[in-house]
Protein backbone atom coordinates (compact mmCIF):
# COMPACT_ATOMS: atom_id res chain seq x y z
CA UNK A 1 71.53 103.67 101.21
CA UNK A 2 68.73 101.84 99.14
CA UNK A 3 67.32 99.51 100.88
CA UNK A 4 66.25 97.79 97.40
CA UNK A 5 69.34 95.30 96.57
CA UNK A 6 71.02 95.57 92.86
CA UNK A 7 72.04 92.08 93.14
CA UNK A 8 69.78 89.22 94.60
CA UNK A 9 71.05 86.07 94.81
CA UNK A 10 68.51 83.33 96.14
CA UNK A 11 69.58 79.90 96.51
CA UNK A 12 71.29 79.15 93.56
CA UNK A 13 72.85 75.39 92.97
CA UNK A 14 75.11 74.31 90.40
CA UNK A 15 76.44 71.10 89.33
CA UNK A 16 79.19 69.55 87.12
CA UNK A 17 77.73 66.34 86.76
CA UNK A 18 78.13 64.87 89.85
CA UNK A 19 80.14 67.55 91.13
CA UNK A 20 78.18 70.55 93.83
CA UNK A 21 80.12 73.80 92.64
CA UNK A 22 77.39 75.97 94.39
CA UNK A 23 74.95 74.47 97.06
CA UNK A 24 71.66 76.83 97.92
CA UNK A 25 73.60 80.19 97.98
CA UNK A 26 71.96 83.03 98.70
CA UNK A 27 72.84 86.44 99.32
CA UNK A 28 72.30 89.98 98.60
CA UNK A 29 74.37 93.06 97.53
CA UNK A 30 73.38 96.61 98.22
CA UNK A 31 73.60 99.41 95.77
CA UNK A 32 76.96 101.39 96.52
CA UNK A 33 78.71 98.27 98.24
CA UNK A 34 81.78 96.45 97.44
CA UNK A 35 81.55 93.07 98.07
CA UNK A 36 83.90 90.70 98.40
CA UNK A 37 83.93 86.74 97.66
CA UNK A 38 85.97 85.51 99.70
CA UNK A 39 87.40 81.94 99.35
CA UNK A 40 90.35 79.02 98.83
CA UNK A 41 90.66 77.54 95.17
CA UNK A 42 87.98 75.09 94.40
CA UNK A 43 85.69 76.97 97.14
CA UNK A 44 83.10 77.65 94.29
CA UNK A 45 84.20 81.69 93.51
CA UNK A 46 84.83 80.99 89.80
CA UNK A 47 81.34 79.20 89.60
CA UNK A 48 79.35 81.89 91.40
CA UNK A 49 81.42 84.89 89.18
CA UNK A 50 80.22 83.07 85.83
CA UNK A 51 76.73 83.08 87.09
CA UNK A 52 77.10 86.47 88.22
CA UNK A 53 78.32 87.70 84.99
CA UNK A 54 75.63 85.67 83.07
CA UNK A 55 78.16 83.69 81.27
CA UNK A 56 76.19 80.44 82.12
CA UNK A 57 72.90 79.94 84.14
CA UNK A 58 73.16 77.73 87.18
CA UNK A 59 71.63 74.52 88.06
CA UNK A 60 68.98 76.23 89.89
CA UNK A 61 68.10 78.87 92.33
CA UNK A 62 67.35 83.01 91.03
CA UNK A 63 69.60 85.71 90.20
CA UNK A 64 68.29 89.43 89.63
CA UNK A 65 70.34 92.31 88.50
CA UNK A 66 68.67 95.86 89.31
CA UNK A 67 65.64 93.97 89.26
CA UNK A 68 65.99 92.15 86.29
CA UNK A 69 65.67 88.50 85.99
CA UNK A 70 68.75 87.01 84.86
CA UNK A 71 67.08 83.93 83.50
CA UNK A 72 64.62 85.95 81.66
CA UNK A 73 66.10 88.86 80.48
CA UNK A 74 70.40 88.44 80.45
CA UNK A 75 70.59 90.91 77.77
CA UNK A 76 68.84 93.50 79.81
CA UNK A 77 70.92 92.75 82.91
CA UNK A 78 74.31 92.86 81.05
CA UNK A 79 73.48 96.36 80.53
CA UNK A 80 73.72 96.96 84.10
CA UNK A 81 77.56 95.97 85.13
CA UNK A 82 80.85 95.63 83.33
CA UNK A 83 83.16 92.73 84.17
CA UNK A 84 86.88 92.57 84.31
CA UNK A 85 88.20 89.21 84.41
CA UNK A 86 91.10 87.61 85.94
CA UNK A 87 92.87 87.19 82.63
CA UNK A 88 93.93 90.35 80.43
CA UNK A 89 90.85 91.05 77.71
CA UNK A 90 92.76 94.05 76.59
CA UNK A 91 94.49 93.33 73.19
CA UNK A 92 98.19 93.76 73.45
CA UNK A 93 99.06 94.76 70.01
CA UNK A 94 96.70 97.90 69.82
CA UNK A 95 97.30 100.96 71.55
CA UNK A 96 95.56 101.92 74.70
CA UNK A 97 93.06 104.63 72.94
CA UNK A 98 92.67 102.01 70.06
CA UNK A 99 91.40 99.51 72.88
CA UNK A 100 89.45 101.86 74.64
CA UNK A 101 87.80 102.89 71.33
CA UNK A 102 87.23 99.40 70.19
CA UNK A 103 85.63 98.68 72.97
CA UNK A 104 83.52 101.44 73.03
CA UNK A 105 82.45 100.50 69.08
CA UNK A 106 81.15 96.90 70.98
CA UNK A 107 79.01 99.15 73.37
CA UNK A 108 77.40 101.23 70.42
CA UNK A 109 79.11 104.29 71.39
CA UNK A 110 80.71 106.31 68.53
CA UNK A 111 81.73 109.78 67.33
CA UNK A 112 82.06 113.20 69.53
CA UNK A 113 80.33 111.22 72.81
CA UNK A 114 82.96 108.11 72.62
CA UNK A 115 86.02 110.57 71.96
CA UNK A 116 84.99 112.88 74.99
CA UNK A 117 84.19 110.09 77.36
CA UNK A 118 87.94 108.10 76.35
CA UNK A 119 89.78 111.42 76.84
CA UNK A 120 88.07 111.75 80.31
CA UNK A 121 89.00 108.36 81.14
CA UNK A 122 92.70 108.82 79.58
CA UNK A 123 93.20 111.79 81.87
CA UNK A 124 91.13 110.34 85.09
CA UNK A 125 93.53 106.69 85.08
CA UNK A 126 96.70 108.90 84.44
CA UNK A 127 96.96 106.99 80.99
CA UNK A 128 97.03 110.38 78.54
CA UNK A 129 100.39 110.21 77.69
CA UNK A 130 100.74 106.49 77.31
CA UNK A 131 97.28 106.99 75.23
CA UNK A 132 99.88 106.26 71.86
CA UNK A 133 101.99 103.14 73.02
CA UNK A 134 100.84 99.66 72.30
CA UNK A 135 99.56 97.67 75.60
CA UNK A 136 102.26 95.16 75.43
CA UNK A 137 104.55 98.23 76.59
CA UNK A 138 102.96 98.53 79.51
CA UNK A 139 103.47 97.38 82.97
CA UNK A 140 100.73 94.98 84.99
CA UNK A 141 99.47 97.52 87.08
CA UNK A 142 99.27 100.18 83.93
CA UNK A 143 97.35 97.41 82.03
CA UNK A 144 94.89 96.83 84.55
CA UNK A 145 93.98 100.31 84.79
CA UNK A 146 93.06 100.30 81.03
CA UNK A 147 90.94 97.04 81.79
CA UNK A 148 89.12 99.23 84.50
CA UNK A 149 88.91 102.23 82.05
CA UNK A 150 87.42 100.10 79.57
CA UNK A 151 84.97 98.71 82.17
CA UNK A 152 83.38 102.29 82.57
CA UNK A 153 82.67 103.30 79.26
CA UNK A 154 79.23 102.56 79.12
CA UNK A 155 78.67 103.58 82.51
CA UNK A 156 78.17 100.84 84.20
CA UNK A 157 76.21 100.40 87.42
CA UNK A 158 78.21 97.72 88.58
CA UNK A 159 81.24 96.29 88.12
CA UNK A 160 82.63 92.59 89.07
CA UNK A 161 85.94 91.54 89.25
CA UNK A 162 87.47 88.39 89.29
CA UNK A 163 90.67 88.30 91.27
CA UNK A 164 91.52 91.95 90.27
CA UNK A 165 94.78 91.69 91.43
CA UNK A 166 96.34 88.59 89.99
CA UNK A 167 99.88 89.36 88.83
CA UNK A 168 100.04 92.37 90.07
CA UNK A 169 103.20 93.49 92.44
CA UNK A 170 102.33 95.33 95.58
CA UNK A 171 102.45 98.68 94.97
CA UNK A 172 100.37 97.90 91.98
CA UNK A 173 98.11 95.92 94.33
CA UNK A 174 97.52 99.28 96.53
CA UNK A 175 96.64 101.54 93.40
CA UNK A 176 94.34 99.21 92.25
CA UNK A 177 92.39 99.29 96.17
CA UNK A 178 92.70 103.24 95.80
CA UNK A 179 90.99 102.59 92.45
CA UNK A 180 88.05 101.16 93.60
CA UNK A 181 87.48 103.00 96.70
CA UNK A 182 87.69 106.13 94.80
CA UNK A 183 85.00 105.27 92.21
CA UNK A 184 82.93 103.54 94.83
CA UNK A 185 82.84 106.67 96.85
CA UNK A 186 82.58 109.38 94.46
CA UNK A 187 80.67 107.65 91.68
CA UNK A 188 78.75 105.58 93.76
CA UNK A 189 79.62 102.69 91.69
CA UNK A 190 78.95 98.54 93.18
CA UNK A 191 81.69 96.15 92.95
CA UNK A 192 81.48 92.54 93.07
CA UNK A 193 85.32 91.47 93.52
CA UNK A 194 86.38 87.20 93.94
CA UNK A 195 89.68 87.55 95.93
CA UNK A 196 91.68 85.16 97.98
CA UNK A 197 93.38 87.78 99.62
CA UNK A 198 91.87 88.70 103.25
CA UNK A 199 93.79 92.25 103.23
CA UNK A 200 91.91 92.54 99.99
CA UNK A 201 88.91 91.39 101.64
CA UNK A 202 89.37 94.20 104.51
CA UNK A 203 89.00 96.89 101.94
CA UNK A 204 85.36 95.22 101.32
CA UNK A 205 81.93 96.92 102.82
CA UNK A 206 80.47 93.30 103.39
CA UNK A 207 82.69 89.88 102.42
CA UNK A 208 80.95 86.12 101.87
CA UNK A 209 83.06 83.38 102.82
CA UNK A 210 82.47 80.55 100.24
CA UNK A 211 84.13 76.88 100.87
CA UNK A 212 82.96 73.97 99.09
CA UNK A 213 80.65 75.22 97.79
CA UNK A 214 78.56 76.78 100.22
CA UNK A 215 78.35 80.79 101.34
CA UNK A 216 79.24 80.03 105.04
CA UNK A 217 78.82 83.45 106.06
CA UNK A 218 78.35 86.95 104.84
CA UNK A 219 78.47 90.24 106.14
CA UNK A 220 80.65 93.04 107.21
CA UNK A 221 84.73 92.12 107.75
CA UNK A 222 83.84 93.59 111.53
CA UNK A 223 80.60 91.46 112.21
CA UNK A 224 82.38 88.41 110.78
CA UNK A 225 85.30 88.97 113.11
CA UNK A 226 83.13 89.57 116.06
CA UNK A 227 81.48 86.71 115.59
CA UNK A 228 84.52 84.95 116.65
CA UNK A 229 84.64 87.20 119.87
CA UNK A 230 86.64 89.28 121.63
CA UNK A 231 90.31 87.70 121.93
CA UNK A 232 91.75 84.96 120.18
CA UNK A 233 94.30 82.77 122.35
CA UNK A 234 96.84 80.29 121.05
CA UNK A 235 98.77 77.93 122.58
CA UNK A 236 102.00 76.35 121.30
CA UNK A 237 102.40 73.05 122.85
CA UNK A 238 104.26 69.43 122.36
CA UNK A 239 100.91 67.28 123.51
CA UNK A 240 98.21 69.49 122.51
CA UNK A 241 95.40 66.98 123.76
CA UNK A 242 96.81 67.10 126.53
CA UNK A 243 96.76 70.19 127.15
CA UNK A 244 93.41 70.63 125.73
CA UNK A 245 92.03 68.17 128.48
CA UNK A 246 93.28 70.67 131.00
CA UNK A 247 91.64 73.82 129.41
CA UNK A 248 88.03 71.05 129.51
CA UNK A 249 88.83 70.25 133.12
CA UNK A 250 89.79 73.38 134.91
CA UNK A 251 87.88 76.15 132.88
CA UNK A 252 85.45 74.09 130.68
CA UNK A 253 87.38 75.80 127.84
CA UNK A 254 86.68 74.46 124.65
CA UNK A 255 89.80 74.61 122.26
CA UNK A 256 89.92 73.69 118.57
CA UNK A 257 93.86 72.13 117.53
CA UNK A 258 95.40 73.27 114.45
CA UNK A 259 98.73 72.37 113.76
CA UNK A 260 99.81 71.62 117.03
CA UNK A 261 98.25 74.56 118.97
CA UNK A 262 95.12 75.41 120.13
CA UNK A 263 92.94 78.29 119.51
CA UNK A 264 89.73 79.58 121.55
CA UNK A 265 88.04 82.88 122.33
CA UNK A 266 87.70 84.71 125.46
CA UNK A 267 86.14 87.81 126.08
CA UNK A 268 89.09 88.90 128.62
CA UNK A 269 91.63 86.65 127.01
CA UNK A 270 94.36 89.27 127.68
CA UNK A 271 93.29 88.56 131.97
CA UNK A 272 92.68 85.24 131.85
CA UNK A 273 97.21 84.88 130.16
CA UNK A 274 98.94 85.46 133.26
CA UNK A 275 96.84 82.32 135.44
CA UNK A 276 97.44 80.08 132.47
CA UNK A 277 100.93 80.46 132.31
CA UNK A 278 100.99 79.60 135.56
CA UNK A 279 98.38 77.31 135.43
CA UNK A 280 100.32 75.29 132.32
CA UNK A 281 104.05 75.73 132.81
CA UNK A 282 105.90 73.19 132.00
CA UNK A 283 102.69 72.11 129.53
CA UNK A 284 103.26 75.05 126.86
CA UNK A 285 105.79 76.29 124.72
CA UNK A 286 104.05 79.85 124.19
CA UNK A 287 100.88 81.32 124.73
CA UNK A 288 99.77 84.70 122.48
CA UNK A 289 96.22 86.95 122.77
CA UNK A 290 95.26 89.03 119.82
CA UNK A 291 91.99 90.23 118.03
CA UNK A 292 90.29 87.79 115.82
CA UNK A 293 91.50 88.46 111.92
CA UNK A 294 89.21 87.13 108.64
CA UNK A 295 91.49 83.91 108.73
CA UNK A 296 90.07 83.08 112.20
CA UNK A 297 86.76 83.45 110.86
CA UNK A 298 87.23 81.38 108.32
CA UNK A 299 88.53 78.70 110.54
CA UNK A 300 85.81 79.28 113.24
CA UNK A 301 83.10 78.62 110.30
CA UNK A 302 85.07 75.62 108.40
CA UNK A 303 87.21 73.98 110.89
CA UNK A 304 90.30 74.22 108.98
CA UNK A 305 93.02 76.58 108.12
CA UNK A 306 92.24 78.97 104.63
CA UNK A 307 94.91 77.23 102.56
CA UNK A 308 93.43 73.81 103.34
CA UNK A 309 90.65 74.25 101.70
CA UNK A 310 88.65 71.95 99.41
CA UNK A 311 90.22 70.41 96.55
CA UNK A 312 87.62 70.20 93.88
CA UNK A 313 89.48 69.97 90.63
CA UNK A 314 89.36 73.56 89.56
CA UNK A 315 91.03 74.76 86.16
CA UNK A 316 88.86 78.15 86.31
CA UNK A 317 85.41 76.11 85.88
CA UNK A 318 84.53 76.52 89.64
């Protein structure tokens, strides 16, 4: 792989009047990757996907797109990715060829060139024979597909996504995965994708973790979740700090309490179960070992559960 990023984000900051949507993020995203942003409502994805797609320039800090200067040059750079937002873009009362054409018009494509590349795109998305029928006819999944196929027109080198999968049922939700993977691995193509999912953000070469603001972490799902280590333990139990005293006295185990059980990581959690039910009876009201997931890693970086996450006001503006 390249070792020359396509995206470089270096410690960008953005602020809604008093308000820190983005503090010093910085990341970068490797030619071929899919990359996930990974975070709760208000965490500062819809912020970071603006600047991304050069919609607005942040506060401060760099952005470069193939090595293009974002600040400098944003008409250059936009000729470098596609974006599909989170809300439809297609229009609903023309047909899906009409949309696809249209679109192409906006890119300066025309004649033999644009005809060729929306039949290959008809045929590729399974959309030929639906190519006729307004988009209003068809179903979420369908219409997301022409949002993608409209996304590759121009060829993009990369393509960001904002919460691809909004609306869409579950079956839908696993075509649209296939989708990506496929034209990630045979056209080599780079996604940026904003998800609150974490199976989404399995499917993702490297994930950042963004809460409040700030990129807490980034890196691939299986680094992240070692970071946690090994085995995950939890512990149901009526008087947690109690309990948790024990674990500090007899083992100098360190356990975090989250809704009334405790979690903490052992290399040879699965070993150390058996002397801690022994240990504890009559203390606990279950005990569990199991490898760490992204929503422990997410808790092991924040201190609180995924869902609990900040509550900036968000209406899509961060």
């Amino acid at each position: 792989m390249n070792s020359s990023p396509i995206i470089a984000v270096s410690h960008i900051t953005h602020r809604y009047d008093s308000v820190v949507a983005l503090d010093d993020v910085s990341f970068l995203v490797q030619p071929g990757e899919i990359f996930g942003l990974l975070g709760p409502n208000g965490g500062g994805k819809s912020t970071l996907f603006r600047i991304l797609s050069t919609i607005m320039l942040p506060s401060s800090g760099e952005l470069s797109m193939g090595g293009v200067d974002v600040k400098g040059s944003p008409e250059a750079a936009r000729t470098q990715f596609a974006v599909i937002f989170q809300h439809p873009s297609v229009d609903e009362k023309l047909t899906v060829r009409e949309n696809l054409r249209h679109h192409g018009w906006c890119y300066g494509l025309g004649g033999k060139a644009l005809q060729n590349r929306i039949e290959d795109l008809l045929s590729r998305f399974k959309l030929t024979e639906r190519a006729g029928d307004r988009v209003e006819t068809l179903s979420g999944g369908m219409r997301r597909k022409v949002e993608i196929a409209k996304g590759l027109l121009s060829n993009p080198d990369i393509i960001m996504m904002d919460e691809p999968s909004t609306g869409l049922d579950p079956g839908a939700r696993k075509d649209l995965w296939e989708m990506i993977t496929t034209l990630n691995q045979d056209e080599k193509i780079t996604f940026v994708v904003t998800t609150h999912l974490m199976d989404e953000a399995e499917h993702c070469h490297k994930v950042g973790i963004l809460d409040q603001g700030n990129l807490l972490t980034y890196g691939p799902p299986s680094e992240l979740k070692s970071d946690v280590g090994g085995e995950l333990i939890e512990i149901q139990a009526a008087d947690p700090g109690a309990v948790r005293d024990m674990l500090e006295q007899d083992y100098d185990i360190h356990a975090n309490i989250l809704d009334d059980a405790l979690y903490f990581e052992q290399s040879d959690g699965h070993n150390l179960i058996p002397e801690l039910m022994e240990v504890l009876h009559g203390h606990i009201q279950g005990i569990s070992v199991r490898k760490p997931t992204l929503d422990d890693v997410f808790v092991y970086f924040t201190g609180h559960r995924f869902e609990e996450g900040d509550h900036m006001p968000e209406d899509d503006s961060i």
